[in-house]
C-alpha atoms as a PDB file:
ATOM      1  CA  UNK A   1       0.000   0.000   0.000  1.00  0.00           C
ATOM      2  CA  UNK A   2       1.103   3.696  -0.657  1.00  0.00           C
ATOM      3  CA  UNK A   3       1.076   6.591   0.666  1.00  0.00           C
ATOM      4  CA  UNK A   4      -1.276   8.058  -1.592  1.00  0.00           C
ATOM      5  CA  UNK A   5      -3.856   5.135  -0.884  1.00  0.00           C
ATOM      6  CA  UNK A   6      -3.649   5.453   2.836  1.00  0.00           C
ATOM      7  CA  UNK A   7      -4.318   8.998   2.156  1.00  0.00           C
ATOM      8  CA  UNK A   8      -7.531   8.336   0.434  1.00  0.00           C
ATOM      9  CA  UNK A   9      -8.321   5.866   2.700  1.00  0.00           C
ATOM     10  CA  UNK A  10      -8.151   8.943   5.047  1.00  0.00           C
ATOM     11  CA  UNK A  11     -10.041  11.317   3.120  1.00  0.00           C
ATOM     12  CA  UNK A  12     -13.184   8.288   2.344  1.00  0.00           C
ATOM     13  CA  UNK A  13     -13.047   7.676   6.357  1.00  0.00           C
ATOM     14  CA  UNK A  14     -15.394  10.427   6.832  1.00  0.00           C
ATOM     15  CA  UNK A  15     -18.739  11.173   5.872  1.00  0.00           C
ATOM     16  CA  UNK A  16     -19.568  14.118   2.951  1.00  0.00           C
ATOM     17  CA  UNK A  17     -20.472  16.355   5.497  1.00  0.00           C
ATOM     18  CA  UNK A  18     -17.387  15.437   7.919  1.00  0.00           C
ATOM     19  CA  UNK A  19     -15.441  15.886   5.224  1.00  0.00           C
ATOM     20  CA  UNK A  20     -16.073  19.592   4.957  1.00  0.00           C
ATOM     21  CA  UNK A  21     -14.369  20.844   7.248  1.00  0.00           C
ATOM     22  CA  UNK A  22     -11.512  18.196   6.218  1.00  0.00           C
ATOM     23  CA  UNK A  23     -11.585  20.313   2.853  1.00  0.00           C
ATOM     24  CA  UNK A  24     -11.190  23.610   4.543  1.00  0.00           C
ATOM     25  CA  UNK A  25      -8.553  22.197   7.149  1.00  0.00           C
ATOM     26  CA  UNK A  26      -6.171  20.572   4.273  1.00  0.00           C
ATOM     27  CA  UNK A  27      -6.550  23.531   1.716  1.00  0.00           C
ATOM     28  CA  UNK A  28      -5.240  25.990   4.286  1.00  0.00           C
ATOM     29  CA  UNK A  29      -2.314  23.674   5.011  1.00  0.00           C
ATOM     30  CA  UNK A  30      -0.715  21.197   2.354  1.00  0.00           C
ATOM     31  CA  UNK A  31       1.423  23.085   0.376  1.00  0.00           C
ATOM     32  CA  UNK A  32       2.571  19.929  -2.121  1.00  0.00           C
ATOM     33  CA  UNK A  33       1.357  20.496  -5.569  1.00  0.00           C
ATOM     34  CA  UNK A  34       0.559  16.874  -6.209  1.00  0.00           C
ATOM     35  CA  UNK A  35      -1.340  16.175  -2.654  1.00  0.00           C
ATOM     36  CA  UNK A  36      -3.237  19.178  -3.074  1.00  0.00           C
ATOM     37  CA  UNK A  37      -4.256  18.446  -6.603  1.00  0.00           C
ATOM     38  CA  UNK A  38      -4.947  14.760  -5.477  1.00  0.00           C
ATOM     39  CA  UNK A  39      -7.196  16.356  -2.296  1.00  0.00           C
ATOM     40  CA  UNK A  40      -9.178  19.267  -5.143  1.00  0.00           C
ATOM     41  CA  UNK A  41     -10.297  15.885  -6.695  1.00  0.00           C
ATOM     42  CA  UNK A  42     -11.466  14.229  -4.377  1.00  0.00           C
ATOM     43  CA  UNK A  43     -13.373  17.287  -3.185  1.00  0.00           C
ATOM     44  CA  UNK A  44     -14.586  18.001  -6.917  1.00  0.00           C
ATOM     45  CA  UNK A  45     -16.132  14.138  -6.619  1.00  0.00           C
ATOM     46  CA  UNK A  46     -17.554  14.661  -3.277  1.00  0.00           C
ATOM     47  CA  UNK A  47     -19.166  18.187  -4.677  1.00  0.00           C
ATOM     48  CA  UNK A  48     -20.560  15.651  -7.398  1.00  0.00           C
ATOM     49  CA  UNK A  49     -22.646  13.742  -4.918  1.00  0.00           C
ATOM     50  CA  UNK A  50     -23.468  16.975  -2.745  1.00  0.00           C
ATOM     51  CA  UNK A  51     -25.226  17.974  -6.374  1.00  0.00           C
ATOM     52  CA  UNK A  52     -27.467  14.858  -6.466  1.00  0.00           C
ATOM     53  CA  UNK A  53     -28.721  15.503  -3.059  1.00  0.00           C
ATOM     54  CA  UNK A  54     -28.436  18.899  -1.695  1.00  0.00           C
ATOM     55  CA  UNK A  55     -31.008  18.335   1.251  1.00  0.00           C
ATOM     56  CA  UNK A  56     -28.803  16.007   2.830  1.00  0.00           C
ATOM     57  CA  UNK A  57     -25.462  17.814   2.329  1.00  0.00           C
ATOM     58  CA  UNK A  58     -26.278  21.562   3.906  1.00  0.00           C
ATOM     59  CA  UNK A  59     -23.010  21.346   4.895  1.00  0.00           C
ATOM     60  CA  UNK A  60     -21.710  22.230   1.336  1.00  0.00           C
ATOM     61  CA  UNK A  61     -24.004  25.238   0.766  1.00  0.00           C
ATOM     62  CA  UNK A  62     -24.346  29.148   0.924  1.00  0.00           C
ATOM     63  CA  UNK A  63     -21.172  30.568   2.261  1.00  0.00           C
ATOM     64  CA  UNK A  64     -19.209  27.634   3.679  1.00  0.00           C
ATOM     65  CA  UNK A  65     -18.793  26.343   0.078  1.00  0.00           C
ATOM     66  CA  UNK A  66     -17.760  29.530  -1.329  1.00  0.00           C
ATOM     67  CA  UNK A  67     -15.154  29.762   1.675  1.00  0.00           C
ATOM     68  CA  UNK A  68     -13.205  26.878   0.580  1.00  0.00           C
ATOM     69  CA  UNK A  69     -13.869  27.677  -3.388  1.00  0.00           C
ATOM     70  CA  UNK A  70     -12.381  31.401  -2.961  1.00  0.00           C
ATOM     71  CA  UNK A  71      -9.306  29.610  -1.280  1.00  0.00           C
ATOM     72  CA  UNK A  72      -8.728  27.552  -4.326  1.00  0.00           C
ATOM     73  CA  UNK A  73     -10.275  29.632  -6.983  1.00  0.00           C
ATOM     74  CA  UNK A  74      -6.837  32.171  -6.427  1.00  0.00           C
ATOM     75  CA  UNK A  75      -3.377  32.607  -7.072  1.00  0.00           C
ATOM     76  CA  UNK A  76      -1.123  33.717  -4.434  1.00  0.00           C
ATOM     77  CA  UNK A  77       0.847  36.029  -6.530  1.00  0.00           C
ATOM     78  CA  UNK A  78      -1.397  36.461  -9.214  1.00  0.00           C
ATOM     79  CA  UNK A  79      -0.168  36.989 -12.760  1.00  0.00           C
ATOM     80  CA  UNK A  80       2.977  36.344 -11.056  1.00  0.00           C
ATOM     81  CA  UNK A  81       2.417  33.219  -9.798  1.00  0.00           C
ATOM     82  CA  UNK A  82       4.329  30.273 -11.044  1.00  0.00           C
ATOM     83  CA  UNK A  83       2.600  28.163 -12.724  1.00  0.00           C
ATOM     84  CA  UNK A  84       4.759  25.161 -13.117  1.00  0.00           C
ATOM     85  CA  UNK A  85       5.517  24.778  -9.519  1.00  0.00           C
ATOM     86  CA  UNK A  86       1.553  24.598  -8.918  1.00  0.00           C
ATOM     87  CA  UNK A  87       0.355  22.703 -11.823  1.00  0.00           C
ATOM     88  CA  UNK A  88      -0.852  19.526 -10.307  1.00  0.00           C
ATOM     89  CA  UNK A  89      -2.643  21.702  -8.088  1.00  0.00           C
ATOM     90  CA  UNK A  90      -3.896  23.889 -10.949  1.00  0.00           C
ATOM     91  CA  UNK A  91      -4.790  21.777 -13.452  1.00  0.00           C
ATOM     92  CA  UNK A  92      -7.122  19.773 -10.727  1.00  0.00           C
ATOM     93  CA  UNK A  93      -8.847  23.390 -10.135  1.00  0.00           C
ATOM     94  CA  UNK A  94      -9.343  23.749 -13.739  1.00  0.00           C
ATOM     95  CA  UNK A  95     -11.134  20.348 -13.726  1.00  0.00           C
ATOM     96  CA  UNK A  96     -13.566  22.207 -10.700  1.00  0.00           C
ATOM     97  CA  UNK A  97     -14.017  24.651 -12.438  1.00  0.00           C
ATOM     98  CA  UNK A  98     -15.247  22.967 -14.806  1.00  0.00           C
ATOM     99  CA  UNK A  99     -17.406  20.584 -13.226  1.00  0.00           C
ATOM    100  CA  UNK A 100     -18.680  23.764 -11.300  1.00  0.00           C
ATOM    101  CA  UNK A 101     -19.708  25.289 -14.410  1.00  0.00           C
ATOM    102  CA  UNK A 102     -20.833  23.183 -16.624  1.00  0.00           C
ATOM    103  CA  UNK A 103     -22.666  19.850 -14.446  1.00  0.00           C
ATOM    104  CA  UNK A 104     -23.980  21.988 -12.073  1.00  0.00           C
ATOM    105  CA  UNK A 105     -27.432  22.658 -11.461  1.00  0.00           C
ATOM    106  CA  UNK A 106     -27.291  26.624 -10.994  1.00  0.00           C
ATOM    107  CA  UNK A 107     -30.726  26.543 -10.360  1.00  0.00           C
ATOM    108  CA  UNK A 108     -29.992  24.787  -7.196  1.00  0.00           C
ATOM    109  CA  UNK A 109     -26.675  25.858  -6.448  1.00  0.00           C
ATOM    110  CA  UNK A 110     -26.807  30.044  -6.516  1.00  0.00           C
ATOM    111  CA  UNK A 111     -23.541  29.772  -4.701  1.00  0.00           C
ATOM    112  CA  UNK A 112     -21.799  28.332  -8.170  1.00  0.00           C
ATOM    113  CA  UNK A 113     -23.539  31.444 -10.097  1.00  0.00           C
ATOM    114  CA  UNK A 114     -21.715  33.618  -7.534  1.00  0.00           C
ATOM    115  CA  UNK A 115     -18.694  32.267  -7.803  1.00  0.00           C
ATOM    116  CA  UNK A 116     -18.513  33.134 -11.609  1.00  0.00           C
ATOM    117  CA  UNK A 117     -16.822  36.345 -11.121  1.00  0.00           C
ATOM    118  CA  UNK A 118     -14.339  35.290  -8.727  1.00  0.00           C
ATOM    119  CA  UNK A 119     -13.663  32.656 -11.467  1.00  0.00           C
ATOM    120  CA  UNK A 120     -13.258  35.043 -14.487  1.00  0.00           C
ATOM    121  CA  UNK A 121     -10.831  37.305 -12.424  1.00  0.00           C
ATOM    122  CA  UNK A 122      -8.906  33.606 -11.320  1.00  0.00           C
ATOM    123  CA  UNK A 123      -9.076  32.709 -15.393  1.00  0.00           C
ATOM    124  CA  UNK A 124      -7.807  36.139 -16.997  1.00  0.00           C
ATOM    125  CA  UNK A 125      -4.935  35.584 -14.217  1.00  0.00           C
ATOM    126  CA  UNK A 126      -3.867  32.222 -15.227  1.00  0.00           C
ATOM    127  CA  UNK A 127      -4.011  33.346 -19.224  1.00  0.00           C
ATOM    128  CA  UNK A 128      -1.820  35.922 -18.449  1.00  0.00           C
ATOM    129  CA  UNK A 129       0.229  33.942 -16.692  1.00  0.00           C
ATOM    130  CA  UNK A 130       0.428  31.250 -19.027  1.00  0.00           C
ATOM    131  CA  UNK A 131       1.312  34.251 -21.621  1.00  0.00           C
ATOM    132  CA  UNK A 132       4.154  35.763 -19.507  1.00  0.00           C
ATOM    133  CA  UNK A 133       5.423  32.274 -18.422  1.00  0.00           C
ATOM    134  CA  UNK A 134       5.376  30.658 -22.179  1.00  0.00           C
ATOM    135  CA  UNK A 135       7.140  33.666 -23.629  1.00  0.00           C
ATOM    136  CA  UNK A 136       9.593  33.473 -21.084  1.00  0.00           C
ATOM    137  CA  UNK A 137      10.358  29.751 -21.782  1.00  0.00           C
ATOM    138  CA  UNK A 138      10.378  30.562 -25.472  1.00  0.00           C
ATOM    139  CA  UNK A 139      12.759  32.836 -24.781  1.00  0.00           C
ATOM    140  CA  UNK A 140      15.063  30.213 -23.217  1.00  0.00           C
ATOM    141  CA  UNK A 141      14.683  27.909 -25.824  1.00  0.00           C
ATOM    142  CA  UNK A 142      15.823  30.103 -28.318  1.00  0.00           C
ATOM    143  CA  UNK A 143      18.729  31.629 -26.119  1.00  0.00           C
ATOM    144  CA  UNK A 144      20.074  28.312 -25.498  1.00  0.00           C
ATOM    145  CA  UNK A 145      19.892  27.215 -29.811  1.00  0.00           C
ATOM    146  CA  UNK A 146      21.547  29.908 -29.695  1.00  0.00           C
ATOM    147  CA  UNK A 147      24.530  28.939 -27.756  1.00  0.00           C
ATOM    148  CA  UNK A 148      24.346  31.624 -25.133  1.00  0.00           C
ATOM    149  CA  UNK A 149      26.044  30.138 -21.632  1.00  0.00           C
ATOM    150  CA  UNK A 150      25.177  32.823 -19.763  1.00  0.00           C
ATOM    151  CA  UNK A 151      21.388  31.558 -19.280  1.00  0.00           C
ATOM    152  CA  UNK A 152      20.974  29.426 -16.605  1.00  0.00           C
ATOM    153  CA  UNK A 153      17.049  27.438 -15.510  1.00  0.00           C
ATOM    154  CA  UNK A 154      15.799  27.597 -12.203  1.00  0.00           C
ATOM    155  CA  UNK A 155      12.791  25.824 -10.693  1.00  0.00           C
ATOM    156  CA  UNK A 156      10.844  26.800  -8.043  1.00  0.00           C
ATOM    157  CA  UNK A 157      13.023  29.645  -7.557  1.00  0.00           C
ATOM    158  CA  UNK A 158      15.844  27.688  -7.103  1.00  0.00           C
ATOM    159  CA  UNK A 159      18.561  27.444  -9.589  1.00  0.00           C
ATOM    160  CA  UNK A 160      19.571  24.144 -11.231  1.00  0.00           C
ATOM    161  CA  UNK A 161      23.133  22.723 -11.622  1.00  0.00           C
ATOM    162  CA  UNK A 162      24.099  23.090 -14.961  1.00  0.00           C
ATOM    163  CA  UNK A 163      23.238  20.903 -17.604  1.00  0.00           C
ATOM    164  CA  UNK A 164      24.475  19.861 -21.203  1.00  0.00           C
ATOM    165  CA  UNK A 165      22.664  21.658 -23.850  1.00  0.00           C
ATOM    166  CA  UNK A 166      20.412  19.099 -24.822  1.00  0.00           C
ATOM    167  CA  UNK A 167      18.991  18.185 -20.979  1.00  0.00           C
ATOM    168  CA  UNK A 168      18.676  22.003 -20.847  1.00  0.00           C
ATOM    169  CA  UNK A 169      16.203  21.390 -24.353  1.00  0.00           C
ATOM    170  CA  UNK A 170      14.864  18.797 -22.720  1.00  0.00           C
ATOM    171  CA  UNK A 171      13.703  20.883 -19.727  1.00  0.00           C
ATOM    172  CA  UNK A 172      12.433  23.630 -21.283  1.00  0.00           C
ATOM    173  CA  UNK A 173      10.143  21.683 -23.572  1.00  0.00           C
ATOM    174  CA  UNK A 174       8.834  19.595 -20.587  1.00  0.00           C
ATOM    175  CA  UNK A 175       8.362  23.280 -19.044  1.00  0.00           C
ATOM    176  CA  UNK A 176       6.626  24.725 -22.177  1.00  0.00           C
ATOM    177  CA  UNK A 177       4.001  21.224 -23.022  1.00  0.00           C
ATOM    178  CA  UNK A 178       2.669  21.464 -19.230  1.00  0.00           C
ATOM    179  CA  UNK A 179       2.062  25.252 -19.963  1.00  0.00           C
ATOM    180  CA  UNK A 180       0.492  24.117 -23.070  1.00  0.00           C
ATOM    181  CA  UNK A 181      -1.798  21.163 -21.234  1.00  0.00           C
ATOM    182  CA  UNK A 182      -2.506  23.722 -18.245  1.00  0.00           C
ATOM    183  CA  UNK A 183      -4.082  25.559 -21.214  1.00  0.00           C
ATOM    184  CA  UNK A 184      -5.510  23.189 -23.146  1.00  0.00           C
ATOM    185  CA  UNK A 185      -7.370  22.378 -19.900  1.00  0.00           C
ATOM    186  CA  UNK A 186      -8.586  26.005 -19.434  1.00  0.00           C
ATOM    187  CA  UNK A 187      -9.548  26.277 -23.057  1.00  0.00           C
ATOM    188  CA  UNK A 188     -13.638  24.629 -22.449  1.00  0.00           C
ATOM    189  CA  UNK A 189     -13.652  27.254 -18.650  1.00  0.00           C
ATOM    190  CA  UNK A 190     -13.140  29.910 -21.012  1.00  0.00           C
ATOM    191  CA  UNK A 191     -15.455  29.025 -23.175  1.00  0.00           C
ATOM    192  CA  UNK A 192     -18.218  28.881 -20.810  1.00  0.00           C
ATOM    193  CA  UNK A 193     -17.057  31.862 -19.173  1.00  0.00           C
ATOM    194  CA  UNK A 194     -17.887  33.712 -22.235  1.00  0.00           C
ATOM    195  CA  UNK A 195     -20.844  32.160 -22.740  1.00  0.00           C
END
């Protein structure tokens, strides 16, 4: 058994409702990109039984819901915010979004029809993010075909030891196709969004 299963075993321990304040608890603390996407998944699929019956799950209503979707509908330093170090995270968001937006019953939900603004501002951040970041991995691309040694890759704000020319490549395509699935994933929000 793995971590990760013991994990869910810990999440599915607990009832919908129990798990609510779970949620809240573990999206104020885990700071892993890959646990937290893991943990907005889970929560997305627990949402997705909340839907089917609301009566039972008044836990996940009015403003307690939109307390833990503010938390993940944001990005800590905005435009800013790099992307790559959260995309696990981000990319399970996306999915919420999503879900949120398009299988929702708005009709029941009013909370999900509030959140839509929060959600366009969150969106217009992450596209230009996704612009600044992309151009600026472009950018290293080309500098190193280029041959320039001066340009060095860091990660997470931390700088990596130096690398033959073609691992470098290597890295900065890896860098610049999750940019590209992060938006590829955004691409159907959007489209509702404008809708």
């Amino acid at each position: 058994m793995t971590g990760l299963d013991c994990y869910k075993m810990f999440l599915n321990m607990f009832s919908a409702n129990t798990r609510y304040s779970l949620y809240k608890y573990l999206f104020n603390t885990l700071n892993h990109s890959g646990i937290l996407g893991f943990t907005v998944t889970h929560f997305k699929n627990t949402l997705l039984g909340v839907f089917k019956d609301k009566q039972q799950h008044s836990t996940y209503t009015g403003e307690r819901i939109c307390v833990i979707l503010n938390k993940l509908f944001y990005l800590k330093h905005g435009v800013e915010t790099d992307l790559l170090e959260i995309s696990d995270e981000l990319i399970a968001e996306i999915n919420l979004a999503y879900v949120l937006l398009l299988r929702t019953p708005s009709d029941e939900f009013s909370e999900v029809a509030d959140m839509k603004s929060n959600i366009k501002v969150w969106v217009e951040q992450i596209k230009e993010g996704l612009k600044l970041s992309k151009a600026h991995w472009e950018l290293k691309l080309k500098n190193d075909s280029s041959g320039d040694p001066s340009v060095s890759v860091q990660v997470g704000g931390e700088k990596l030891p130096s690398m033959n020319p073609e691992e470098t490549k290597r890295v900065v395509q890896s860098a610049i196709t999750t940019l590209d699935v992060i938006q590829f994933n955004l691409a159907p929000v959007l489209n509702k969004l404008d809708k």
